[in-house]
C-alpha atoms as a PDB file:
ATOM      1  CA  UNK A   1       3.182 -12.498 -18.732  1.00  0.00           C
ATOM      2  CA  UNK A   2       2.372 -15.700 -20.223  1.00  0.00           C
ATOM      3  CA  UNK A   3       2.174 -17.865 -17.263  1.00  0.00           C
ATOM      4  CA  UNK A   4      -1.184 -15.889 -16.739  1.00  0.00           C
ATOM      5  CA  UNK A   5      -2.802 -16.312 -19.483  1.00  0.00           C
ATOM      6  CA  UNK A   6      -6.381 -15.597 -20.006  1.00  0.00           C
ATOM      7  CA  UNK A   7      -7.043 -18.317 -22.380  1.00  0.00           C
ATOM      8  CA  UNK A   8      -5.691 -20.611 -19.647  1.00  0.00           C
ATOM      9  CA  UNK A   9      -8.393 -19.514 -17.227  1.00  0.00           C
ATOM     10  CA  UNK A  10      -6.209 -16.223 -15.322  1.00  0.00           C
ATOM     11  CA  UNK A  11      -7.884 -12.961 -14.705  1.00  0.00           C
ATOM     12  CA  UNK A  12      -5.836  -9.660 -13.987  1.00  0.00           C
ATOM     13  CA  UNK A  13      -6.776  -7.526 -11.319  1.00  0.00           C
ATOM     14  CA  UNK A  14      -4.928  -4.348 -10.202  1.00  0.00           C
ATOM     15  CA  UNK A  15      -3.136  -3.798  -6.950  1.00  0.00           C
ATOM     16  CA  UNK A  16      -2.185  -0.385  -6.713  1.00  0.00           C
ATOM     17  CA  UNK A  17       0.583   1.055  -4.292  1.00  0.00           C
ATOM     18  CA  UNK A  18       0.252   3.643  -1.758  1.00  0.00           C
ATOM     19  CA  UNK A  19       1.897   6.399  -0.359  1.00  0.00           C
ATOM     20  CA  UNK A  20       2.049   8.169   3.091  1.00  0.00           C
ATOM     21  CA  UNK A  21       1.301  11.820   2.443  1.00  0.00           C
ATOM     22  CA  UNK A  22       2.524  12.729   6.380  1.00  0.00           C
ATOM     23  CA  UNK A  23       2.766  10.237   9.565  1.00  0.00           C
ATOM     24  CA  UNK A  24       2.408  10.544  12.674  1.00  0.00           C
ATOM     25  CA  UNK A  25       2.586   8.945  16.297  1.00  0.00           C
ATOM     26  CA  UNK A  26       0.095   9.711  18.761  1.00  0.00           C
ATOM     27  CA  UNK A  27       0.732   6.856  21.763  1.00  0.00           C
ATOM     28  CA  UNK A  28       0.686   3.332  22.441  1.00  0.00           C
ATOM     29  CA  UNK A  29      -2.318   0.910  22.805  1.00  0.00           C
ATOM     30  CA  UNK A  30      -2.551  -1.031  25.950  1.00  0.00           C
ATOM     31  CA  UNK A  31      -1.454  -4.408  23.450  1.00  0.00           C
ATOM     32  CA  UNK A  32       1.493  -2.401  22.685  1.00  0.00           C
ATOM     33  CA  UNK A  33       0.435  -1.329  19.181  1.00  0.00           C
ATOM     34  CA  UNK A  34       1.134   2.202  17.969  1.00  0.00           C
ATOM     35  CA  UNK A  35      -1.700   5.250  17.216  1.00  0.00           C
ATOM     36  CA  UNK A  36      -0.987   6.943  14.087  1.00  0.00           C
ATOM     37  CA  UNK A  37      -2.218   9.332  11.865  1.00  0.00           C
ATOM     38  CA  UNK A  38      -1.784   9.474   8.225  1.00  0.00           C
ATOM     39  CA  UNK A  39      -3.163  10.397   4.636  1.00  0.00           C
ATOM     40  CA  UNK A  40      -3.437   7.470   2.704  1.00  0.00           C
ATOM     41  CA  UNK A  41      -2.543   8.164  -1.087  1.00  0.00           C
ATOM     42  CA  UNK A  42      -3.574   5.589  -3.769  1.00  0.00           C
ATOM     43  CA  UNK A  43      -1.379   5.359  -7.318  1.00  0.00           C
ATOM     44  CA  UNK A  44      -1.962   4.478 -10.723  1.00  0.00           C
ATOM     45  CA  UNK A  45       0.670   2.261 -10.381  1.00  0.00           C
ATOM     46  CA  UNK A  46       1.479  -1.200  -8.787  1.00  0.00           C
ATOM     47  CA  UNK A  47       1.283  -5.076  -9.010  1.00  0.00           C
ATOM     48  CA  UNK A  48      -0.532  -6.769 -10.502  1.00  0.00           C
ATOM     49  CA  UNK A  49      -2.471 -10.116  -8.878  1.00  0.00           C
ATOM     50  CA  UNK A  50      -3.373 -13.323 -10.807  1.00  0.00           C
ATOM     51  CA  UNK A  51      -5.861 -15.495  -9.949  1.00  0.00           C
ATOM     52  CA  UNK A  52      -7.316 -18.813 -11.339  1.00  0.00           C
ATOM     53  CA  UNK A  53     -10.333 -20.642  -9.924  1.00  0.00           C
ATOM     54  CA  UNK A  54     -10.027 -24.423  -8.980  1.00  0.00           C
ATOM     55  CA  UNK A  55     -12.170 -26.901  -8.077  1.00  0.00           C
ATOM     56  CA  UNK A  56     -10.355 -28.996  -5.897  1.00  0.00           C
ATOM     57  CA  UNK A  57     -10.987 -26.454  -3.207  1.00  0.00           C
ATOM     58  CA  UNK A  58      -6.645 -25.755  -3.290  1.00  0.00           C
ATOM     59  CA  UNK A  59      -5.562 -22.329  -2.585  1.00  0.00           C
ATOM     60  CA  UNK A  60      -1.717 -22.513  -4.296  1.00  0.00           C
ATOM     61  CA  UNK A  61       0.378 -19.944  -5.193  1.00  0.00           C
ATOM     62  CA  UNK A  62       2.184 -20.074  -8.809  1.00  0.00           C
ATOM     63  CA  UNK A  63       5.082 -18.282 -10.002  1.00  0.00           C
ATOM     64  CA  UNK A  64       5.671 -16.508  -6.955  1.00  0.00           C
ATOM     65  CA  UNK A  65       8.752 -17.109  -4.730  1.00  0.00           C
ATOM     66  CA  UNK A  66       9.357 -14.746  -1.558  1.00  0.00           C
ATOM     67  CA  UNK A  67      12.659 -15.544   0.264  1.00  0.00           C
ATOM     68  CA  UNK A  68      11.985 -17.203   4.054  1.00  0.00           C
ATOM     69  CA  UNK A  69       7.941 -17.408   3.304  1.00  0.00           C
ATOM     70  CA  UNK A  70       6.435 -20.504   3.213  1.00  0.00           C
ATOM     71  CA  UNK A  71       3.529 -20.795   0.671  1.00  0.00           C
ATOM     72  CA  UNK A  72       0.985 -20.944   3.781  1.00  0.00           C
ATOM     73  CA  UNK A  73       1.981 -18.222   5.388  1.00  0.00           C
ATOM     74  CA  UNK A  74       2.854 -16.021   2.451  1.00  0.00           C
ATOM     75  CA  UNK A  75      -0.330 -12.806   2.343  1.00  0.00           C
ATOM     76  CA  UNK A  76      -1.666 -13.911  -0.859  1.00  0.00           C
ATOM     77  CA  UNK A  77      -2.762 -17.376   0.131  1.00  0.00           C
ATOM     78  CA  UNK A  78      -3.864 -16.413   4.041  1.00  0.00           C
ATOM     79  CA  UNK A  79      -5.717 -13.589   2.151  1.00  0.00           C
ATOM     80  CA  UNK A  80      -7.489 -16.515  -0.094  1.00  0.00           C
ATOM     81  CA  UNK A  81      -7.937 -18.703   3.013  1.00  0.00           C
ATOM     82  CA  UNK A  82      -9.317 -16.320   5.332  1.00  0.00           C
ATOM     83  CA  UNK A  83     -12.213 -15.570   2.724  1.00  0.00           C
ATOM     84  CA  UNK A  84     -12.943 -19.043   1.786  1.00  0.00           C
ATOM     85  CA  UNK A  85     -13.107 -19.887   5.539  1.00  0.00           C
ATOM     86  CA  UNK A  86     -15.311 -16.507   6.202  1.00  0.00           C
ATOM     87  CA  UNK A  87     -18.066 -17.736   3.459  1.00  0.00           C
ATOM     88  CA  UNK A  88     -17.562 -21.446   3.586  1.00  0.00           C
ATOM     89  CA  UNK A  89     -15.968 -21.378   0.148  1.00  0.00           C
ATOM     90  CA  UNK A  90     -15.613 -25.285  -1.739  1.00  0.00           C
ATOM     91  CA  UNK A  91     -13.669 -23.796  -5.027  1.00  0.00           C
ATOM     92  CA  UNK A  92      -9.943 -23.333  -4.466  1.00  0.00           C
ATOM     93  CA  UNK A  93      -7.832 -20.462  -6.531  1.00  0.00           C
ATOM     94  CA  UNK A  94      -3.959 -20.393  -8.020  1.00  0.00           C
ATOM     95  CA  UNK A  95      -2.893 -17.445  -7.108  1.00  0.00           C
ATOM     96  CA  UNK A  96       0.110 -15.277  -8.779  1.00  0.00           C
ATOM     97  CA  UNK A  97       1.358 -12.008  -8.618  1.00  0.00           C
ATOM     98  CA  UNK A  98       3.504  -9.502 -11.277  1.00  0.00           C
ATOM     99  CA  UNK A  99       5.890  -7.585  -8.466  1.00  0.00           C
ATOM    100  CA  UNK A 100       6.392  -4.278  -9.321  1.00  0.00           C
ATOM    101  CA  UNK A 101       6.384  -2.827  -5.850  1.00  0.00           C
ATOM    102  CA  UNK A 102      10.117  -2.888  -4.085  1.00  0.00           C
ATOM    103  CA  UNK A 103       9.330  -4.999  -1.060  1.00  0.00           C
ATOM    104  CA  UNK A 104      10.472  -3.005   2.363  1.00  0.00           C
ATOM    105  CA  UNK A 105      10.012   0.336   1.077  1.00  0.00           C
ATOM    106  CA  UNK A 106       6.555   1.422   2.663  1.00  0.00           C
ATOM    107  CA  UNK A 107       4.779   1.504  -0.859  1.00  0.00           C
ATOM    108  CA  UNK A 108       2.378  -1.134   0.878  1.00  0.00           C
ATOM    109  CA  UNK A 109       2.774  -3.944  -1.942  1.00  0.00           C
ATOM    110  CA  UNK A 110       2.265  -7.024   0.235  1.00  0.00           C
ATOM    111  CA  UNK A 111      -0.965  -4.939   2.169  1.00  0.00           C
ATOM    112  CA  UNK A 112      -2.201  -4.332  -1.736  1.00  0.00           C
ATOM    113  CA  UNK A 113      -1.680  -7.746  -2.952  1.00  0.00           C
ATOM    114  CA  UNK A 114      -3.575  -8.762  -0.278  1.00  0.00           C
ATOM    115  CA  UNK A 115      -6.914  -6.722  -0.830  1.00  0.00           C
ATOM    116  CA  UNK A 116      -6.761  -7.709  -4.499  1.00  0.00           C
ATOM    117  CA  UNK A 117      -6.800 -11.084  -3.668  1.00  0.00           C
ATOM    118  CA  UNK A 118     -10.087 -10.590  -0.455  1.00  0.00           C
ATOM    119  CA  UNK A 119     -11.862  -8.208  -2.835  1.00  0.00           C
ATOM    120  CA  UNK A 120     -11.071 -10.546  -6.486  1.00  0.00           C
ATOM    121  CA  UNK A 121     -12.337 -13.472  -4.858  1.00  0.00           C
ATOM    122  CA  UNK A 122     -15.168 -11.664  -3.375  1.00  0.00           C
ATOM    123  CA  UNK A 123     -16.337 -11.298  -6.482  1.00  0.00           C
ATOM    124  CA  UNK A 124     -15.060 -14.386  -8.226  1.00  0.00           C
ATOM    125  CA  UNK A 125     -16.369 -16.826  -5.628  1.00  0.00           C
ATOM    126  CA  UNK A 126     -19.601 -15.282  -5.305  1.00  0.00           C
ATOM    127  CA  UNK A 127     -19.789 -14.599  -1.452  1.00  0.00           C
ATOM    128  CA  UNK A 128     -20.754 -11.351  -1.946  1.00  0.00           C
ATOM    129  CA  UNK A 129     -19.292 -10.196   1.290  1.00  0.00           C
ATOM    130  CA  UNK A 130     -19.827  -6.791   1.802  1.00  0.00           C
ATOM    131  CA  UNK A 131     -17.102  -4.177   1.910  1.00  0.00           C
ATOM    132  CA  UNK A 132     -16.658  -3.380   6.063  1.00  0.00           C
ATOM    133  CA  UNK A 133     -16.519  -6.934   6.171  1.00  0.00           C
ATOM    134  CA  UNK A 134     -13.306  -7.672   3.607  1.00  0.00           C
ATOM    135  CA  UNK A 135     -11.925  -4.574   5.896  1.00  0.00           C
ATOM    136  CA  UNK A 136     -12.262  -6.694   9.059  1.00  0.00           C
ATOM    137  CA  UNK A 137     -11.022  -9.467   7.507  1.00  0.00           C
ATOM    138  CA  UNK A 138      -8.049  -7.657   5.466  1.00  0.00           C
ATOM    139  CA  UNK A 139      -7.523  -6.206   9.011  1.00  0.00           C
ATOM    140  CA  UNK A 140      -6.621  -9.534  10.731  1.00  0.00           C
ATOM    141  CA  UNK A 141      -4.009  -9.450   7.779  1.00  0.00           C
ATOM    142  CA  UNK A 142      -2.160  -6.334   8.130  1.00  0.00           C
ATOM    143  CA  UNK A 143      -3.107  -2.691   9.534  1.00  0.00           C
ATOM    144  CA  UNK A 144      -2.651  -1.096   5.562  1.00  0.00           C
ATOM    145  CA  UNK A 145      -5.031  -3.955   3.904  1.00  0.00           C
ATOM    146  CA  UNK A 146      -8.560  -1.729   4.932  1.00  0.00           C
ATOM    147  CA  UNK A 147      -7.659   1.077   2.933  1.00  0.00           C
ATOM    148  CA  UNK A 148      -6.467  -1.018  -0.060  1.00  0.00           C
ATOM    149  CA  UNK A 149     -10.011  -2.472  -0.127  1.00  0.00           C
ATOM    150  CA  UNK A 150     -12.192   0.115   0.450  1.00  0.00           C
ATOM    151  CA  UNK A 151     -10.190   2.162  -2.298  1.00  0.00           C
ATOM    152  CA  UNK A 152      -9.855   5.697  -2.214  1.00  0.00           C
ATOM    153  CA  UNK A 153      -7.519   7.923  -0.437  1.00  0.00           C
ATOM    154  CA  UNK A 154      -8.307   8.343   3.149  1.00  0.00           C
ATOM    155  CA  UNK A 155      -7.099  10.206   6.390  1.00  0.00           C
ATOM    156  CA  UNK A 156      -6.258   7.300   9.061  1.00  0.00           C
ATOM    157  CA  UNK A 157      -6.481   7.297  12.853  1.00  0.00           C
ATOM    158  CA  UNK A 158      -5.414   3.940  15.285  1.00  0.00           C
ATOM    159  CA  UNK A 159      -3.705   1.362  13.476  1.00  0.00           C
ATOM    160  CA  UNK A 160      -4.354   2.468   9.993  1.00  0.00           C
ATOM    161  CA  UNK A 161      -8.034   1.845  10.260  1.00  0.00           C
ATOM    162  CA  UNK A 162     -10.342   4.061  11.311  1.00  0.00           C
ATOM    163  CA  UNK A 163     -10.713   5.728   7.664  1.00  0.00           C
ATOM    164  CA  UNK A 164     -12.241   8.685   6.829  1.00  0.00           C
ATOM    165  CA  UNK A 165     -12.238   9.850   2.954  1.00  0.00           C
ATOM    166  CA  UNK A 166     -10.223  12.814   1.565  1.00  0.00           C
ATOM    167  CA  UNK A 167     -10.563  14.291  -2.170  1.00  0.00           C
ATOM    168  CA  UNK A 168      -6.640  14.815  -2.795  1.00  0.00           C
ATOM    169  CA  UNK A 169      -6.062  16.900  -5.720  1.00  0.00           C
ATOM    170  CA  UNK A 170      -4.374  15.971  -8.962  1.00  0.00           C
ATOM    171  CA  UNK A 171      -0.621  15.205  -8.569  1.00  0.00           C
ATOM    172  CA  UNK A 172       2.470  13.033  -9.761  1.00  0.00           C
ATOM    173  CA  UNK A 173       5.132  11.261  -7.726  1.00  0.00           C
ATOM    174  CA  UNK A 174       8.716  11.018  -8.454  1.00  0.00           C
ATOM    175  CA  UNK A 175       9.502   7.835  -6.506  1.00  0.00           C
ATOM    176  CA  UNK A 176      12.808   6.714  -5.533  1.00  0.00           C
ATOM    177  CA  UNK A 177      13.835   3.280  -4.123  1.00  0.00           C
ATOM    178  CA  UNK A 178      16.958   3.802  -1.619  1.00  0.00           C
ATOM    179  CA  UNK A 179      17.455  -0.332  -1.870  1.00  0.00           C
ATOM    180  CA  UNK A 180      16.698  -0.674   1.790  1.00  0.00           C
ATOM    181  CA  UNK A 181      14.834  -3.098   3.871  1.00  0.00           C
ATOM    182  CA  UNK A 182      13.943  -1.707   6.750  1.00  0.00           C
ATOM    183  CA  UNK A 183      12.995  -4.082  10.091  1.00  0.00           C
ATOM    184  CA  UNK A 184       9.773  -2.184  11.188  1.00  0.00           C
ATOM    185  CA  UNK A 185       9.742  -3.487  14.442  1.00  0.00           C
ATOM    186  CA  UNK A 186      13.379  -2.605  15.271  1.00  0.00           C
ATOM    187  CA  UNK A 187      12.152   1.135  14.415  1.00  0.00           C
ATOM    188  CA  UNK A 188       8.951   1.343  16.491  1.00  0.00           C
ATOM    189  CA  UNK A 189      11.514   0.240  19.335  1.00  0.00           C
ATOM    190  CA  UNK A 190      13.758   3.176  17.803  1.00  0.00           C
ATOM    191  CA  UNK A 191      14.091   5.546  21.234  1.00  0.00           C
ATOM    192  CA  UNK A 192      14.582   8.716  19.009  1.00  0.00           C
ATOM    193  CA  UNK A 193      11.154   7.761  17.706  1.00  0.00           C
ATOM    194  CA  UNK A 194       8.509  10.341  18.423  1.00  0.00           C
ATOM    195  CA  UNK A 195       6.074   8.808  19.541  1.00  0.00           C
ATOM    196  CA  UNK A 196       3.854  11.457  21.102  1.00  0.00           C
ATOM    197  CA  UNK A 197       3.009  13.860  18.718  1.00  0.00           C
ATOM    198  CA  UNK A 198      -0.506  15.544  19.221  1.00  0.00           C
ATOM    199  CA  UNK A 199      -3.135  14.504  17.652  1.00  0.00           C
ATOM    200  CA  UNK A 200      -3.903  16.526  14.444  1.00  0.00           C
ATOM    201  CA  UNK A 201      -6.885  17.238  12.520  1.00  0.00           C
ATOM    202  CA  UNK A 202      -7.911  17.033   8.489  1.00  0.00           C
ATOM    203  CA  UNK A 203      -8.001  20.622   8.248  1.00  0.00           C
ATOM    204  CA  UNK A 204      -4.543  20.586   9.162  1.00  0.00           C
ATOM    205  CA  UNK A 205      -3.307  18.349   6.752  1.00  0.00           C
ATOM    206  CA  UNK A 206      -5.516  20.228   3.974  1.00  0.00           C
ATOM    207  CA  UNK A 207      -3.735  23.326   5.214  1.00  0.00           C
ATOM    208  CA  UNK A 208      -0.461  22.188   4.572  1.00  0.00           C
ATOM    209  CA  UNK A 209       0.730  22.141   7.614  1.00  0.00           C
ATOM    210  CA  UNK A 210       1.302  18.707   7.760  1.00  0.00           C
ATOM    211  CA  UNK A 211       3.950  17.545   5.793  1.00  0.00           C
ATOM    212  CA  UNK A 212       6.456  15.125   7.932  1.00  0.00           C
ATOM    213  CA  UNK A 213       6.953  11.703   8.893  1.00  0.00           C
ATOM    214  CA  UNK A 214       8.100  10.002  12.126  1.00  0.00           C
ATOM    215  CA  UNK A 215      10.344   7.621  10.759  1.00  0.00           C
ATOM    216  CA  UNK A 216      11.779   9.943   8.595  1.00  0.00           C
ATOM    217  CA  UNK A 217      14.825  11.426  11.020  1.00  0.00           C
ATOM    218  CA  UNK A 218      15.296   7.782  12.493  1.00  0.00           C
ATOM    219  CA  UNK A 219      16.003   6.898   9.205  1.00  0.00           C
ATOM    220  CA  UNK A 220      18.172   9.412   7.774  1.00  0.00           C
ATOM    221  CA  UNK A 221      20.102   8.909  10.685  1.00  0.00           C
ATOM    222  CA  UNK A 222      20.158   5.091  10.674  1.00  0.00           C
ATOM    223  CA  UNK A 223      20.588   4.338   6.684  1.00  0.00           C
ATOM    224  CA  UNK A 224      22.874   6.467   4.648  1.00  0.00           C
ATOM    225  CA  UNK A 225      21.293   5.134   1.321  1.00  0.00           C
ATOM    226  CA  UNK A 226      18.373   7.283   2.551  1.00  0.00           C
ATOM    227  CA  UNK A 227      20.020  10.096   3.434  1.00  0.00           C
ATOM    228  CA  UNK A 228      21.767  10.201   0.297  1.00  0.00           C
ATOM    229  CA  UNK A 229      18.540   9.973  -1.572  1.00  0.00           C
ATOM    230  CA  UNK A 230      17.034  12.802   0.447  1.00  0.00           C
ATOM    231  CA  UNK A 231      20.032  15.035  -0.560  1.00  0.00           C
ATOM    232  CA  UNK A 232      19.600  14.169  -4.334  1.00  0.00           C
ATOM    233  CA  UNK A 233      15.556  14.726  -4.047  1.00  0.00           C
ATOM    234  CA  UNK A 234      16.144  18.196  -2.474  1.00  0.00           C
ATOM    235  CA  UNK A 235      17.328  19.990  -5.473  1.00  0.00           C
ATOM    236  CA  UNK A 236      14.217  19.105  -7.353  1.00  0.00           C
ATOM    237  CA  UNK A 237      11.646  19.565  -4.537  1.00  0.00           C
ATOM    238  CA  UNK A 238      10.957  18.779  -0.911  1.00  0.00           C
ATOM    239  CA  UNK A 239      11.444  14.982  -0.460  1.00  0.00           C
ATOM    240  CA  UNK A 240       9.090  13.074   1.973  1.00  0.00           C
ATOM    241  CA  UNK A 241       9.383   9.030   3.536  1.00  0.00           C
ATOM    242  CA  UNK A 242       6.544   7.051   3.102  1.00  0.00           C
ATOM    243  CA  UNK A 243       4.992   4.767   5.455  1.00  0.00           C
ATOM    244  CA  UNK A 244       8.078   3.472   7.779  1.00  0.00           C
ATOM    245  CA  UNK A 245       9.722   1.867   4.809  1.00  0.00           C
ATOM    246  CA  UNK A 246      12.559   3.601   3.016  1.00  0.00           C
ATOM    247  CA  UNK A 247      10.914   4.843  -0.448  1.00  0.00           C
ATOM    248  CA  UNK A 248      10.666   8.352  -0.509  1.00  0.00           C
ATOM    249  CA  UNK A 249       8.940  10.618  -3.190  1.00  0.00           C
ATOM    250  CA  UNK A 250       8.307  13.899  -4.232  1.00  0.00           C
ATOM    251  CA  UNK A 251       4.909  15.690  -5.019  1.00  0.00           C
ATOM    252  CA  UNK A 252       4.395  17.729  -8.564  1.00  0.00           C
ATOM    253  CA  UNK A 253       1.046  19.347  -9.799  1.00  0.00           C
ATOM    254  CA  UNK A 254       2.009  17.909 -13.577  1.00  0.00           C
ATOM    255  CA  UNK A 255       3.908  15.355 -15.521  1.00  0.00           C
ATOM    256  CA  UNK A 256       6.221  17.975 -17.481  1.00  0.00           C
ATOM    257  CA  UNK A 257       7.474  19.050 -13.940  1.00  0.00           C
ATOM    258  CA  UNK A 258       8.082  15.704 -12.636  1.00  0.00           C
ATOM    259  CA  UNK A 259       9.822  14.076 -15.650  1.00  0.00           C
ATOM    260  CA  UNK A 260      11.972  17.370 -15.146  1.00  0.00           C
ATOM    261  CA  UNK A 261      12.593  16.353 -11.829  1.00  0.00           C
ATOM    262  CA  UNK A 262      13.685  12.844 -12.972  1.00  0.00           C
ATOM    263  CA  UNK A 263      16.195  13.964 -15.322  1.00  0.00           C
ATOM    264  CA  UNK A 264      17.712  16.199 -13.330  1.00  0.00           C
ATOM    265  CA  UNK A 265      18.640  13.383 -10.649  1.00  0.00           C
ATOM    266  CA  UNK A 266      21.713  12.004 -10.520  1.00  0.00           C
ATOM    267  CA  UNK A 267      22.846   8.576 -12.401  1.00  0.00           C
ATOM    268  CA  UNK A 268      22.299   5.333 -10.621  1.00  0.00           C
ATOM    269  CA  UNK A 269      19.209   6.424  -8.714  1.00  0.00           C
ATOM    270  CA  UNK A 270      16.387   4.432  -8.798  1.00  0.00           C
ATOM    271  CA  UNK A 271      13.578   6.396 -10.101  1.00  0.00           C
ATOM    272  CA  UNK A 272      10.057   5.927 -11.312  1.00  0.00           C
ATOM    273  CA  UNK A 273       6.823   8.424 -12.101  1.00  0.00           C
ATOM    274  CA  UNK A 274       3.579   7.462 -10.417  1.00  0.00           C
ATOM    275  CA  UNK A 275       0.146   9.304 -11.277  1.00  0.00           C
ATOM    276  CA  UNK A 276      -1.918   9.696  -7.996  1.00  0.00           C
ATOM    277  CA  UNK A 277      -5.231   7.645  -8.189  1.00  0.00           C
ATOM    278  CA  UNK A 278      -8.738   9.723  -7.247  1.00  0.00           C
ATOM    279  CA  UNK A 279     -10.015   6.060  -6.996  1.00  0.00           C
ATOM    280  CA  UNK A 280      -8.295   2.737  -6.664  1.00  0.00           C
ATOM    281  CA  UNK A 281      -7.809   1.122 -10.173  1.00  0.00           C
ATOM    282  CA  UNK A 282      -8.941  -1.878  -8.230  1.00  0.00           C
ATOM    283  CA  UNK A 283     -12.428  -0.713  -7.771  1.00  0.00           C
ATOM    284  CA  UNK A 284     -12.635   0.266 -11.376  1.00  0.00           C
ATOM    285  CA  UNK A 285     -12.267  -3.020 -12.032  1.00  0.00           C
ATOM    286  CA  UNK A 286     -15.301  -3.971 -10.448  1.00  0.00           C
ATOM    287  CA  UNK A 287     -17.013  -1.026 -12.275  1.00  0.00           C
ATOM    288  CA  UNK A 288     -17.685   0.960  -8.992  1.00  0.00           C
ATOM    289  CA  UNK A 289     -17.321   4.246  -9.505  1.00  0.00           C
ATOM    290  CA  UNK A 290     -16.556   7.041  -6.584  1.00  0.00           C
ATOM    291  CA  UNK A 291     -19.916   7.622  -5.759  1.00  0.00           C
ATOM    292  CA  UNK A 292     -21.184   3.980  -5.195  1.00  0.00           C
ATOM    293  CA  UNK A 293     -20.523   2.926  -1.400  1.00  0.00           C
ATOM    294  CA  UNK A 294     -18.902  -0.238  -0.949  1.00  0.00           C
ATOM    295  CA  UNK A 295     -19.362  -0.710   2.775  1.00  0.00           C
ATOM    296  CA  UNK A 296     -22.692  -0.892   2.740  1.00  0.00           C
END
């Protein structure tokens, strides 16, 4: 876009989306937060973050307008703040952001945009923070921010996390937006949520025998945009809900078969292709490749 133009100081840096490959609920913290269990998917796909250094010490957000969020409180600029705070940072940073992600649909764009920014600046600023700490700090942020940082597909325990790393095998997405914004906190209250599944292991999941999502029959029974969606997916595979937003997506080994897929959906549906990532395209930015740590 040519707001961010590199020849007027802007560098690009990739903020990929996410998906939920199962999720589940294993109990309740004392604070009231939920256990879960997941598998963390990274795509080839996403926003893409802005940023511009200043020397005023500023942190401002440009181009970016999200309805009811002031500028100080929007996850961009606390993401900026928190890091200059953490390393005692003078320079400031204009911050912008190319939305690609559908807000509300559990595709984790506003948890993404978020690590781009900690782990951007990280590098931009020079604090050379190291990677456990931008997790800590992404953390106080939002439970999905660790895993967008660290950068590559992980199995998640308590909040979202305690990661451990998975290798995930070469796949595409068919993703579909059902238009929906879905009030997280009014589901976790949901009393036909499960919330006491037992706890699984990775074997499981690498098994196949984990497949389902907790929010997904709350849902289906709550929004009929969903629903319908799920119907539609069904005759081209077995359609899944990511995160506890209301995208859902189906899994194919290859392209052919999911452009197939695609075609064979009905009009009006809001579809898109999405190549699962082995690595974040964020850390290739940085030129780290899978086998160099970053939490050193």
């Amino acid at each position: 876009m040519s707001t961010f133009n590199a020849a007027d100081g802007w560098s690009a840096w990739p903020a990929p989306a996410k998906l939920n490959l199962f999720l589940q609920i294993t109990g309740r913290r004392a604070d009231g937060y939920h256990l879960l269990q997941t598998v963390f998917r990274l795509l080839e796909w996403g926003d893409t973050v802005h940023v511009r250094m200043r020397e005023d010490g500023e942190v401002r957000r440009v181009g970016v307008s999200v309805p009811g969020v002031d500028e100080a409180d929007d996850l961009l600029v606390r993401a900026a703040n928190i890091l200059k705070k953490e390393a005692n940072v003078a320079q400031g940073v204009d911050i912008g952001v190319e939305k690609r992600i559908p807000a509300g649909g559990g595709f984790g764009g506003g948890s993404s945009d978020a690590a781009t920014v900690l782990v951007a600046l990280n590098q931009l600023w020079g604090t050379d923070l190291p990677g456990s700490r931008l997790e800590a700090l992404g953390l106080a942020l939002g439970a999905d921010v660790p895993v967008f940082v660290r950068g590559h597909n992980a199995w998640a325990e308590g909040v979202g996390e305690e990661l451990a790393p998975v290798t995930l095998p070469p796949a595409w997405y068919l993703l579909v937006d059902p238009g929906v914004h879905v009030p997280t906190a009014a589901l976790f209250r949901d009393p036909d949520l499960t919330r006491d599944a037992a706890p699984a292991k990775i074997s499981d999941f690498l098994s196949g025998s984990l497949l389902g999502n907790a929010f997904e029959p709350v849902l289906r029974c709550r929004e009929p945009a969903i629903e319908a969606v799920f119907q539609a997916l069904a005759h081209v595979g077995t359609p899944r809900l990511t995160g506890s937003g209301s995208g859902c997506f189906v899994e194919f080994a290859d392209l052919a078969s999911a452009e197939a897929a695609q075609a064979d959906l009905p009009a009006g549906v809001r579809a898109w292709l999405a190549q699962g990532a082995a690595l974040s395209p964020l850390l290739r930015r940085l030129g780290r490749g899978a086998g160099k740590e970053e939490n050193a």
